[in-house]
Protein backbone atom coordinates (compact mmCIF):
# COMPACT_ATOMS: atom_id res chain seq x y z
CA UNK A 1 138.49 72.58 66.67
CA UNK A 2 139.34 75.14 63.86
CA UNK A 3 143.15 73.67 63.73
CA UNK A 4 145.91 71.28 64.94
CA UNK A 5 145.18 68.62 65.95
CA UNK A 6 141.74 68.65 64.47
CA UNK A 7 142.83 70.30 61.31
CA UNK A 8 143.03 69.54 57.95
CA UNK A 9 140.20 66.92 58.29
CA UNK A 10 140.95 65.23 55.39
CA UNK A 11 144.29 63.74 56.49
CA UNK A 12 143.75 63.73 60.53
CA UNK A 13 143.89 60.81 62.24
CA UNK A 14 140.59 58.52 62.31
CA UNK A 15 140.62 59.00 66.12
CA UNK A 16 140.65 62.83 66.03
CA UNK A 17 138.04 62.82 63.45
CA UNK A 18 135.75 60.80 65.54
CA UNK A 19 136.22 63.11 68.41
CA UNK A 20 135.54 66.37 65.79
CA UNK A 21 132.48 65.05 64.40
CA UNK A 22 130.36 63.31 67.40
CA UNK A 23 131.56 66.76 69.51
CA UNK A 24 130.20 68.61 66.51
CA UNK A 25 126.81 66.93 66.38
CA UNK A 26 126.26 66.52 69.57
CA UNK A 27 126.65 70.66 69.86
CA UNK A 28 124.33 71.29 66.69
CA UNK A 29 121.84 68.57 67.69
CA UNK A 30 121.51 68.73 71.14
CA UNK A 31 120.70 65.35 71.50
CA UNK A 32 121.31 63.13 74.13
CA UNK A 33 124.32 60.47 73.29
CA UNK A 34 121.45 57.37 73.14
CA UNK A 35 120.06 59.53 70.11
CA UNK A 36 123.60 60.10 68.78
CA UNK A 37 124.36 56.07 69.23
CA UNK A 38 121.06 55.45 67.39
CA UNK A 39 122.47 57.00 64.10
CA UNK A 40 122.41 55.56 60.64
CA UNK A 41 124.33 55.59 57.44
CA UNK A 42 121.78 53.61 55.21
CA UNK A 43 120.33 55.16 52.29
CA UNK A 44 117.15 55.63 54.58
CA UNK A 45 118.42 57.22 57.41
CA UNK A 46 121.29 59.33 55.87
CA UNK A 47 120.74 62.14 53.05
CA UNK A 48 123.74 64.72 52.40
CA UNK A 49 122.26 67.41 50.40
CA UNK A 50 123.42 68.82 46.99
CA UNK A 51 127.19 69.82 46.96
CA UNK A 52 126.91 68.69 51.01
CA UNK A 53 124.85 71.61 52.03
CA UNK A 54 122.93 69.88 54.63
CA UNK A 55 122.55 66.54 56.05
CA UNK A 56 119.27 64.77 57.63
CA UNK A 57 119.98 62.03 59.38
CA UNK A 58 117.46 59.74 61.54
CA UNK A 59 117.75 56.58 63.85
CA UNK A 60 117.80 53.26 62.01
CA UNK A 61 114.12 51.75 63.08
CA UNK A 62 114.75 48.51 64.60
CA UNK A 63 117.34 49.64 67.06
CA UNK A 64 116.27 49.20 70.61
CA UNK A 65 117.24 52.62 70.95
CA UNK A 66 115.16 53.87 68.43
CA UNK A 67 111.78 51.95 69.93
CA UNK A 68 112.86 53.66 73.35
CA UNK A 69 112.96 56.97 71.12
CA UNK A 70 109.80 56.45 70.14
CA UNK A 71 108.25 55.38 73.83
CA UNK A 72 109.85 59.42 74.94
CA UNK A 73 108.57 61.17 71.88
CA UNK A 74 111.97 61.48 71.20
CA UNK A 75 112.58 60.11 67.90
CA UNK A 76 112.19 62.87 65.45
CA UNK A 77 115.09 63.57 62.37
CA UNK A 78 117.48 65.82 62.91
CA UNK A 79 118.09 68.12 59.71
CA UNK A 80 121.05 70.24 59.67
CA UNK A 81 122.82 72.94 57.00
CA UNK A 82 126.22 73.39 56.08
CA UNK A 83 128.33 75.99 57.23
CA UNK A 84 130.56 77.84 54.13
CA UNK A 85 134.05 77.20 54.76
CA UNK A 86 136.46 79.38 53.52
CA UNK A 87 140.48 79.41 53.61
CA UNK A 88 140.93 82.56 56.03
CA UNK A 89 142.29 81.08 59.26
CA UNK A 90 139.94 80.80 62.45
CA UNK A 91 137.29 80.74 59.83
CA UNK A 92 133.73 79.10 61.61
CA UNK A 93 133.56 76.88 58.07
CA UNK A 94 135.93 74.69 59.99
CA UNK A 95 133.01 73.73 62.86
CA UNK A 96 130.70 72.34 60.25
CA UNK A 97 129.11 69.11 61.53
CA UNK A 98 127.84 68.59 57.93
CA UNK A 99 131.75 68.62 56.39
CA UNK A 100 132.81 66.41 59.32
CA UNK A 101 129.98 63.58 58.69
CA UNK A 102 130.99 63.71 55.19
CA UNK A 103 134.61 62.99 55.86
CA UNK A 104 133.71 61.12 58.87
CA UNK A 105 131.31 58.68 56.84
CA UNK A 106 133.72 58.65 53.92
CA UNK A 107 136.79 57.61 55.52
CA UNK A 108 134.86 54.76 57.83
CA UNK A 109 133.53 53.30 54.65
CA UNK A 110 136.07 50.69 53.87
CA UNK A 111 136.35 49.21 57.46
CA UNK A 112 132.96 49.80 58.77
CA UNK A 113 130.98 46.67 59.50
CA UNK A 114 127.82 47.93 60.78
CA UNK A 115 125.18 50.71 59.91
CA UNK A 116 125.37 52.70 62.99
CA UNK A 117 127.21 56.05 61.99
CA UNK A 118 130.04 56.02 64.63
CA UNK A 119 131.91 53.39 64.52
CA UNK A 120 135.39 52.06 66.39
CA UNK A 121 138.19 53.31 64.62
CA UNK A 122 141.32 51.20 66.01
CA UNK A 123 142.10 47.37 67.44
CA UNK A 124 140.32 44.21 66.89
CA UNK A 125 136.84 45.83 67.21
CA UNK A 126 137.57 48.21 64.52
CA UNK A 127 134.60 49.33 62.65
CA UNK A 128 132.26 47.47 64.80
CA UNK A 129 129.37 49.87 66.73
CA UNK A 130 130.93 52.36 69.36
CA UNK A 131 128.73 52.36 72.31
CA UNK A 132 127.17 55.01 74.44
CA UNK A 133 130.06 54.69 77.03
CA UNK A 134 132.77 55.26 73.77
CA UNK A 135 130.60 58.08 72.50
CA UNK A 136 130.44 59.98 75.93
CA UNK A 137 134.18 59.46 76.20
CA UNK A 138 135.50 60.72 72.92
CA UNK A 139 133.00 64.04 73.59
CA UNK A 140 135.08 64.62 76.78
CA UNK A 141 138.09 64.09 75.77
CA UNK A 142 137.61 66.05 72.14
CA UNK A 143 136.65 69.03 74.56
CA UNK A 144 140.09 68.60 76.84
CA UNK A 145 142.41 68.09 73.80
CA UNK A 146 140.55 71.39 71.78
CA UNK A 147 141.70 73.26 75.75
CA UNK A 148 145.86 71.45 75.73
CA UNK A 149 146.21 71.99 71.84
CA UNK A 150 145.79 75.96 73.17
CA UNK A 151 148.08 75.56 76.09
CA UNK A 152 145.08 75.88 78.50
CA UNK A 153 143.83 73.60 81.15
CA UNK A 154 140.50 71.78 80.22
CA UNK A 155 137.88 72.88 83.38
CA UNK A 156 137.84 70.41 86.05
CA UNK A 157 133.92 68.56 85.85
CA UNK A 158 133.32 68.14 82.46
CA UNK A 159 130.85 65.73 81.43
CA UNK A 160 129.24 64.66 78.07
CA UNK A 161 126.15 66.36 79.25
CA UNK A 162 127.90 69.94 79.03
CA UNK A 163 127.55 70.13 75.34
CA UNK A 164 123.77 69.47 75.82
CA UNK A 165 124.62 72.58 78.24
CA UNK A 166 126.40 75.08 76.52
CA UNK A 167 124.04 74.73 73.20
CA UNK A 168 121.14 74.98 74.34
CA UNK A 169 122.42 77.89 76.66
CA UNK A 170 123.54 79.55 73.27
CA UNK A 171 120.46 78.96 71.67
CA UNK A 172 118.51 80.53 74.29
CA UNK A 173 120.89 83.25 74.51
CA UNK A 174 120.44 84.10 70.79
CA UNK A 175 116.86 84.19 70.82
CA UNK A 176 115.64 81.05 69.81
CA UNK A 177 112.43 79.89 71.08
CA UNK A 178 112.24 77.48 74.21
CA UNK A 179 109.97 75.37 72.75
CA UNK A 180 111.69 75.02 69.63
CA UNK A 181 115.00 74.00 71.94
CA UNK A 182 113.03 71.58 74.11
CA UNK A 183 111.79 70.01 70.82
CA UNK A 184 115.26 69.44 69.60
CA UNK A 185 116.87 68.26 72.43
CA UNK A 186 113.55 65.64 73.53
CA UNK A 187 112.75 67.39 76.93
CA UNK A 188 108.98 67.52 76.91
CA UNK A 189 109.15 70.25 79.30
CA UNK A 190 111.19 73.58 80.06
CA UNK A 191 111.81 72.88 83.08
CA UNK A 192 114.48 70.03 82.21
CA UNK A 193 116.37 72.72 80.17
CA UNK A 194 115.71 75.38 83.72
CA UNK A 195 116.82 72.83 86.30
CA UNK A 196 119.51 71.24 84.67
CA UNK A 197 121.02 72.65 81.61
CA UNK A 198 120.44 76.57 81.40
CA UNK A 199 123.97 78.11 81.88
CA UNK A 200 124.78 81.67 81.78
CA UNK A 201 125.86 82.94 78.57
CA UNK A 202 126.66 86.76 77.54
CA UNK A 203 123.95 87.27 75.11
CA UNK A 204 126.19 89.30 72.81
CA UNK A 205 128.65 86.67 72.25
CA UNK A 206 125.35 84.28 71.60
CA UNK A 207 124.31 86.33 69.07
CA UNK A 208 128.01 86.98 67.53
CA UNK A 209 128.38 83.36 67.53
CA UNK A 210 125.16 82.90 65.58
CA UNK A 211 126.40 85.13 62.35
């Protein structure tokens, strides 16, 4: 994600940076890809900080996904910062969800035709809402084409949920409070995140990654 294909993000392809920024947010948010579809741009649900160093964003209200937010206690905004980016190669600048929304919701802005933040990029439907099936498919297959760009072979099983996964494995890994991860990613209990998401993660490299 921190070069070819997905690099320089100002002149990739619109399909590639689609697949860097939902992967992106969906790994800093922890959200489930309902919240992710539910996603605004309008001046009320969208707010880049100064010079881009942060971004809240929150679900448009009358979206039938947002009301079913709301039923789950799940609706709640999700407020993240900007990482710096520098111009040393490999540099962890490059995995900023904040820089890819901004180029992500800059580029899309003369052929979007809808509110909702992703959008189709390509074909008659360009610019027109992507659904939760498109969503969950350009996750998957940003994760295989980050493993062939490197020559490796993506792992067999991967689903859109293994982002929800690996973060909030991380998370947990680095030290960050259970409740504060069940908050973020809408489980109203631990146990969701002990059953069915908690991964085993070397605690060093949680806390490397972290820096």
């Amino acid at each position: 994600m921190k070069g070819a294909p997905f690099e320089p993000i100002q002149s990739i392809d619109l399909k590639l940076l689609s697949f860097k920024t939902v992967f992106l947010l969906a790994l800093a948010s922890v959200k489930r890809i309902g919240d992710l579809q539910a996603l605004s741009v309008s001046a009320t649900c969208m707010e880049f900080g100064p010079n881009d160093s942060r971004v809240i964003l929150k679900p448009k209200e009358e979206s039938v996904e947002y009301l079913q937010l709301l039923e789950t206690r799940r609706a709640q905004v999700i407020s993240l910062s900007a990482l710096p980016v520098s111009e040393e190669e490999g540099d962890a600048g490059f995995l900023c969800p904040v820089r890819a929304l901004r180029a992500h919701v800059s580029r899309s802005f003369v052929f979007r035709q809808t509110e909702q933040l992703f959008v189709l990029f390509s074909g008659r439907s360009k610019g027109l809402a992507a659904s939760k099936q498109s969503l969950s498919r350009w996750i998957v297959d940003a994760i295989a084409l980050a493993y062939t760009s490197k020559g490796l072979q993506c792992p067999i099983g991967v689903k859109v949920h293994s982002t929800r996964g690996m973060a909030s494995s991380w998370a947990w890994s680095s030290g960050i409070a259970l409740q504060d991860i069940c908050m973020a990613a809408g489980w109203a209990s631990p146990s969701t995140f002990i059953r069915f998401y908690n991964l085993e993660v070397p605690a060093l490299q949680a806390r490397l990654l972290s820096v």
